[in-house]
Protein backbone atom coordinates (compact mmCIF):
# COMPACT_ATOMS: atom_id res chain seq x y z
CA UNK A 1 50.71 97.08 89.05
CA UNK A 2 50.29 98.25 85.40
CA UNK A 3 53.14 98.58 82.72
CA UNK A 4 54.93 101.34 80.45
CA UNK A 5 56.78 99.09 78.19
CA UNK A 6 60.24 100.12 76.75
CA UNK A 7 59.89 102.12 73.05
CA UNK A 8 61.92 100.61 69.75
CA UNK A 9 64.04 103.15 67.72
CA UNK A 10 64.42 102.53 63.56
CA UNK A 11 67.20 100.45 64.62
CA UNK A 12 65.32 97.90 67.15
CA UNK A 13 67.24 99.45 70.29
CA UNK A 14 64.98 99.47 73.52
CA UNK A 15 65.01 102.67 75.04
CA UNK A 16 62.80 104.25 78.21
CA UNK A 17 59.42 105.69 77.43
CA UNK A 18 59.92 108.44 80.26
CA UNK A 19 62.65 111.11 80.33
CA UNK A 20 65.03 111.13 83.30
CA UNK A 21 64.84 107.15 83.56
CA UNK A 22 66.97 107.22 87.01
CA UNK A 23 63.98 109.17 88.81
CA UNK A 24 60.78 108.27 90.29
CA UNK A 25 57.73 109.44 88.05
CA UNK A 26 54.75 110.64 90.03
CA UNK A 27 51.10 111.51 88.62
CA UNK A 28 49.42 113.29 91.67
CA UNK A 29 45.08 113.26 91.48
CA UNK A 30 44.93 114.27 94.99
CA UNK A 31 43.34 111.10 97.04
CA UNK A 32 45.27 108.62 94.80
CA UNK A 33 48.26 108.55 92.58
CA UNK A 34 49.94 106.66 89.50
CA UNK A 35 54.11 105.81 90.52
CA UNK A 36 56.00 104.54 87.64
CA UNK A 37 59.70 102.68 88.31
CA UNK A 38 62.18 102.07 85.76
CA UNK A 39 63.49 98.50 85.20
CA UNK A 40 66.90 96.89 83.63
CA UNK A 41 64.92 96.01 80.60
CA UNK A 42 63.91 99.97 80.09
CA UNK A 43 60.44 99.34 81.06
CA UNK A 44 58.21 101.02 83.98
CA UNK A 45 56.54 99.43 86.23
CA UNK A 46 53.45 101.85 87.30
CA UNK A 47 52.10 101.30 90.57
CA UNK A 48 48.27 102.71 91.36
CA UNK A 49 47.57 103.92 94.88
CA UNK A 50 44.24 104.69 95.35
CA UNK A 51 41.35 104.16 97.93
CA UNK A 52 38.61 101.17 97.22
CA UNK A 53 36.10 103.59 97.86
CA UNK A 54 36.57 105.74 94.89
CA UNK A 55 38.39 102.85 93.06
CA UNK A 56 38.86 99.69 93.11
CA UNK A 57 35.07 99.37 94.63
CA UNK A 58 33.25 100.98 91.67
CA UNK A 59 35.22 100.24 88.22
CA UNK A 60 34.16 97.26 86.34
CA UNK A 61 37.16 95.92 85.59
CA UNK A 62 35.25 93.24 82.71
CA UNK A 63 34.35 96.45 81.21
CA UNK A 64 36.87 97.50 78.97
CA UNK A 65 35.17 101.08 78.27
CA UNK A 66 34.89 102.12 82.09
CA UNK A 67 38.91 101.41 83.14
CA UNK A 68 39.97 103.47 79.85
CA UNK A 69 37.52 105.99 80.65
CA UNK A 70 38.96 106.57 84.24
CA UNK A 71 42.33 106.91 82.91
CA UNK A 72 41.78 108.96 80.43
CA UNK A 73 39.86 111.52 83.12
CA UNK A 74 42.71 110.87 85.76
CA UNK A 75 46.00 109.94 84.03
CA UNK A 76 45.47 111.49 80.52
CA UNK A 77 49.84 112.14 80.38
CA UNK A 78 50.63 108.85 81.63
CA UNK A 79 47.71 106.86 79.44
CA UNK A 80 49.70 107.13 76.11
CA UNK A 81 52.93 104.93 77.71
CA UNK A 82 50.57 102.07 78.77
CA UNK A 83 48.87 100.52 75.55
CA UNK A 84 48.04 97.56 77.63
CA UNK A 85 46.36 99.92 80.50
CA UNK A 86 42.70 97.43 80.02
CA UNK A 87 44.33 93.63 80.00
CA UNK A 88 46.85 95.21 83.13
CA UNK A 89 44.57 96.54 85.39
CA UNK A 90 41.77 93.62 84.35
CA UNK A 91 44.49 90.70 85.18
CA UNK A 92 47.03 92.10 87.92
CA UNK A 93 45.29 91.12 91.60
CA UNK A 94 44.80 94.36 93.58
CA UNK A 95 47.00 94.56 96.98
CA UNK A 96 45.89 96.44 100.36
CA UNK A 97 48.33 98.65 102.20
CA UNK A 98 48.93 97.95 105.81
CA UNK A 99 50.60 99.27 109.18
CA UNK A 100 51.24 97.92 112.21
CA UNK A 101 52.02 99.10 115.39
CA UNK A 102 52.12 95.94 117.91
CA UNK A 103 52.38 96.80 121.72
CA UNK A 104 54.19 95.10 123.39
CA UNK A 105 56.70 93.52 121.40
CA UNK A 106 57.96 91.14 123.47
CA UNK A 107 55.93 87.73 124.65
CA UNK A 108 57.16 85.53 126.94
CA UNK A 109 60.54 84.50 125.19
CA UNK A 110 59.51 85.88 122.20
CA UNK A 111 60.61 89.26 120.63
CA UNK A 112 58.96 90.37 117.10
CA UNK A 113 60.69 93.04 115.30
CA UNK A 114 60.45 94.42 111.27
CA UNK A 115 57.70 94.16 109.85
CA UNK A 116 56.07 91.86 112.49
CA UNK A 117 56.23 94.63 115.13
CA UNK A 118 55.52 97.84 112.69
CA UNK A 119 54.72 96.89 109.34
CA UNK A 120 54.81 100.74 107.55
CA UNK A 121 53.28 102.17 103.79
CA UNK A 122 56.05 102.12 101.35
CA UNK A 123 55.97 106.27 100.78
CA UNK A 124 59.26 106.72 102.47
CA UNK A 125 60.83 103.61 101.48
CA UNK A 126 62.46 102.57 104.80
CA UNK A 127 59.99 99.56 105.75
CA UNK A 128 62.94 96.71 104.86
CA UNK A 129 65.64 99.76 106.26
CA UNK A 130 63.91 99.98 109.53
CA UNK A 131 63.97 96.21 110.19
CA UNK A 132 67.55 95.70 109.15
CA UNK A 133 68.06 98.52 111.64
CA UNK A 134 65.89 96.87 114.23
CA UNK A 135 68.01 93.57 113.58
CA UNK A 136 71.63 95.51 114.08
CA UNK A 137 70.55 97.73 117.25
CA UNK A 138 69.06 94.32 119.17
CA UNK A 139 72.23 92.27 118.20
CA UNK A 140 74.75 95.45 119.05
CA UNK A 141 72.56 95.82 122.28
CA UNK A 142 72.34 91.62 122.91
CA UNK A 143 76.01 91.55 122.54
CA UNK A 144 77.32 93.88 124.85
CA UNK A 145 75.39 91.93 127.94
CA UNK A 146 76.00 88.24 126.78
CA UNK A 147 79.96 88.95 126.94
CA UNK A 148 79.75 89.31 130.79
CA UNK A 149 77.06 86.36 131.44
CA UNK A 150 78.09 82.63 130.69
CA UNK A 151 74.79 80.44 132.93
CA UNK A 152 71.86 79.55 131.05
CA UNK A 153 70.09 81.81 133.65
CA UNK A 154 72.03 84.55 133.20
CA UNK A 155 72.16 84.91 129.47
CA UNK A 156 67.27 84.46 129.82
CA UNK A 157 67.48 87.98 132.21
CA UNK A 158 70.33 89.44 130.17
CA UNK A 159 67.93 88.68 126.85
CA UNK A 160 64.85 89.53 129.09
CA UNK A 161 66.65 93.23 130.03
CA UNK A 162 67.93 93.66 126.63
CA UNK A 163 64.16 93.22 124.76
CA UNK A 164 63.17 95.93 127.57
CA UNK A 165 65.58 98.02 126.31
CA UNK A 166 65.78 97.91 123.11
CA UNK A 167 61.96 98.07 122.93
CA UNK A 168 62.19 101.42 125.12
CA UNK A 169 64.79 102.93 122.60
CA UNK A 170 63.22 101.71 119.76
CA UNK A 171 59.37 102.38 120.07
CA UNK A 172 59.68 106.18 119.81
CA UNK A 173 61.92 106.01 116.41
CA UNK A 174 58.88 103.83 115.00
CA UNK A 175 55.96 104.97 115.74
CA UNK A 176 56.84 108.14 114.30
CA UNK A 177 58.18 106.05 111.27
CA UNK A 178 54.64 105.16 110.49
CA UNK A 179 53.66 108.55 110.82
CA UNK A 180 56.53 110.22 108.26
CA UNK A 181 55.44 106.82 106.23
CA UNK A 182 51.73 107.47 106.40
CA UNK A 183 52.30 111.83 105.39
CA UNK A 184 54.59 111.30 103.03
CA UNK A 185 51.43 109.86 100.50
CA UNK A 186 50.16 113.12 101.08
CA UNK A 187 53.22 114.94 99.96
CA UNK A 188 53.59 112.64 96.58
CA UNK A 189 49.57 112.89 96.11
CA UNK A 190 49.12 116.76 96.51
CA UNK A 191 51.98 118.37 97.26
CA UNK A 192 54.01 117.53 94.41
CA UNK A 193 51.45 118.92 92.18
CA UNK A 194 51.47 122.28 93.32
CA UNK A 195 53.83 124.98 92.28
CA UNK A 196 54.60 126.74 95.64
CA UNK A 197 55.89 123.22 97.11
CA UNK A 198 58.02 122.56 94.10
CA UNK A 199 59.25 126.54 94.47
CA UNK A 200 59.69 126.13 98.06
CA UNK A 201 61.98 122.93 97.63
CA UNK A 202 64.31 124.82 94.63
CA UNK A 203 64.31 128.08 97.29
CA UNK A 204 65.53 125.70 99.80
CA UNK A 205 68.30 123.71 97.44
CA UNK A 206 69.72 127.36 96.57
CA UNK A 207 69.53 128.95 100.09
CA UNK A 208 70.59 126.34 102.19
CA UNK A 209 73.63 124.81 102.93
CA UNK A 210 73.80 120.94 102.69
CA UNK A 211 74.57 120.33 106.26
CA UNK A 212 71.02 121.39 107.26
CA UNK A 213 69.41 118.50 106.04
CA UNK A 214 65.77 117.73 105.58
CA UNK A 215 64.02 115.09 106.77
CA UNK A 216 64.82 113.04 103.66
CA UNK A 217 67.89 113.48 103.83
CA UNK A 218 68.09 112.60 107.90
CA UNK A 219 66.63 109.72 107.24
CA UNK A 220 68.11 108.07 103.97
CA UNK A 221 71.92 109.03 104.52
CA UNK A 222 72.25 109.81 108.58
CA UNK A 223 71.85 107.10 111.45
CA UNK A 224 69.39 109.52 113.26
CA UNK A 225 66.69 107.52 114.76
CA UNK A 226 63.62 108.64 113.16
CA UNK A 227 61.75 110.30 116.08
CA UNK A 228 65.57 113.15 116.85
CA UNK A 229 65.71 112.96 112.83
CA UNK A 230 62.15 114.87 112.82
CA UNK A 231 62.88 116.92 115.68
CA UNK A 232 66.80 118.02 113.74
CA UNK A 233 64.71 118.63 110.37
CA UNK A 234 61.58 120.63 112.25
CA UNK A 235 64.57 123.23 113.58
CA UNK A 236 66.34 123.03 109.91
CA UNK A 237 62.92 124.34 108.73
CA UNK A 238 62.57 126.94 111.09
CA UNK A 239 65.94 128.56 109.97
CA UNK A 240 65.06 128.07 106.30
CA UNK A 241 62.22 129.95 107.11
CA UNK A 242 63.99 132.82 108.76
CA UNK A 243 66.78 132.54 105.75
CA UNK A 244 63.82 132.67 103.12
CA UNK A 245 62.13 136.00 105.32
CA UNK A 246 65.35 137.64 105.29
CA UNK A 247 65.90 137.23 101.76
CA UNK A 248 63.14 138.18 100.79
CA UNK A 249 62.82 141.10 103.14
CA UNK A 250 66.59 142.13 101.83
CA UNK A 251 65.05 142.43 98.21
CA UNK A 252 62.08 144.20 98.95
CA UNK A 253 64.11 147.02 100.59
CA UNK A 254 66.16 146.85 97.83
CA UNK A 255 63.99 147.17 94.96
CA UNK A 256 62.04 150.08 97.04
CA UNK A 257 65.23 152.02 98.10
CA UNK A 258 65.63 151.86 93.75
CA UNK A 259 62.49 152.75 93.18
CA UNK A 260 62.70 156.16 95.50
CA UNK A 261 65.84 156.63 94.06
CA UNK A 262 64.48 156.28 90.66
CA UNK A 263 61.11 158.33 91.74
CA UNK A 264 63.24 161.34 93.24
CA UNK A 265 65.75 161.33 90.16
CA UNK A 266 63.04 161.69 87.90
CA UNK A 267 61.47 164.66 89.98
C-alpha cells in the first residue's frame, strides 16, 4: 500500500489530491495496476497489484534510484501525488493474493463457508458480500428444517441434509464468483485503458434501458446468485449488441440515403 496524501490550500484546509474524490482511481500498465481509494482525512490510499515476477522479485527496494525509476516509467500521472513513493514502497510489507475453492465443504460435523470455503481476489469487491450471503442462505435454509425436528437425532440429519443442500445450491454461484473475481483484474488492468471499452460502456449507458442490467449491476444491487446473474447479463449483452447494430445500421442508411439525395440534387 503506498499513499497520496491530502493537498493544503493558502488557508491550511485539507483537500483531495485527485478530482472526483467519491470514485475509484485506476492506472492500468497492462499485467499490473496502481488503485488509489479516498479516505475521511482526504487522503488516498494507492494499492499496487502486480506480479512478483516482473515486480516485487526484481526491484531493490534499499535502492532508492531503482523504485523511483519504475514509477516514473509505469505511473508517471500518479508519481507526482505520492512524494513519499521510496520510504512507502521500501517500509509497507508486500501481501499475496489468494483464492480458494475447497471441495467438499462439509467434514464430518463441520461446515466451512466465506472465505474458508472460497476465499476470492478483491476485483469485484464481493469477497466479505459473498460470505454474509453464505451465512443468511445456510441459516434461512437451517431454519426452515429445525422448526419441524425437536430430538437431538433429528436436528444432526436435518443439519446433515441442510449442508448437502445448501452446498448443492451454493457451489455453482461461487465458483463462478472466483471466476468474475479473477476477470475482472483484467478489465481494470487493460480494458479500462482502451478507448473502444470506455466508448462501448457510454454507447451502452445511452442505449440501454436500466432494467437490462450488466453484470455489475446484477451483482451489487440484485439477489441473483452469481452463476443466473452471468447467464441474465450474457443475454443483456446480446441485445445491446443487436440495439448497437441497429443503430448503427439506421445511421448508415441514413447518412447514404442524404448523400444520394445530395449527389442527385447536385446533378
Amino acid at each position: 500500500e503506498l499513499t497520496i496524501p491530502a493537498v493544503k490550500d493558502v488557508n491550511g484546509e485539507s483537500h483531495f489530491a485527485l478530482p472526483d474524490p467519491e470514485g475509484m482511481h485506476i492506472w492500468p500498465k497492462g499485467d499490473m495496476m496502481l488503485v488509489a481509494m479516498p479516505n475521511a482525512d482526504k487522503s488516498f490510499t494507492a494499492t499496487l497489484f502486480a506480479p512478483y515476477k516482473t515486480c516485487f522479485d526484481v526491484l531493490d527496494t534499499k535502492n532508492a534510484k531503482q523504485v523511483k525509476d519504475f514509477f516514473t516509467t509505469m505511473f508517471p500521472d500518479a508519481l507526482p501525488y505520492m512524494p513519499t513513493i521510496v520510504e512507502d514502497f521500501q517500509n509497507n510489507p508486500v501481501g499475496s493474493l489468494v483464492q480458494i475453492r475447497a471441495d467438499p465443504w462439509k467434514i464430518k460435523r463441520f461446515l466451512i463457508i466465506g472465505d474458508a470455503a472460497h476465499a476470492v481476489v478483491p476485483f469485484y469487491g464481493q469477497g466479505m458480500n459473498s460470505a454474509f450471503e453464505d451465512a443468511l442462505q445456510f441459516y434461512l435454509l437451517l431454519r426452515d428444517r429445525f422448526r419441524s425436528v425437536f430430538t437431538l437425532q433429528q436436528r444432526i440429519k436435518a443439519f446433515d441434509d441442510t449442508c448437502k443442500i445448501f452446498y448443492l445450491g451454493r457451489k455453482p454461484a461461487i465458483d463462478v464468483l472466483s471466476d468474475i473475481s479473477e476477470n475482472q483484474f483484467r478489465d481494470m488492468s487493460h480494458n479500462t485503458n482502451s478507448w473502444w471499452y470506455l466508448l462501448h460502456h457510454r454507447l451502452r449507458h445511452w442505449l440501454m434501458p436500466a432494467s437490462l442490467k450488466t453484470m455489475y449491476r446484477f451483482v451489487a444491487f440484485s439477489n441473483e446468485p452469481y452463476h443466473k446473474a452471468l447467464k441474465l447479463a450474457k443475454r443483456n449483452d446480446l441485445i445491446f449488441k443487436g440495439v448497437l447494430f441497429t443503430t448503427v445500421s439506421a445511421i448508415g442508411l441514413f447518412g447514404y440515403q442524404a448523400f444520394i439525395h445530395f449527389f442527385n440534387k447536385k446533378k
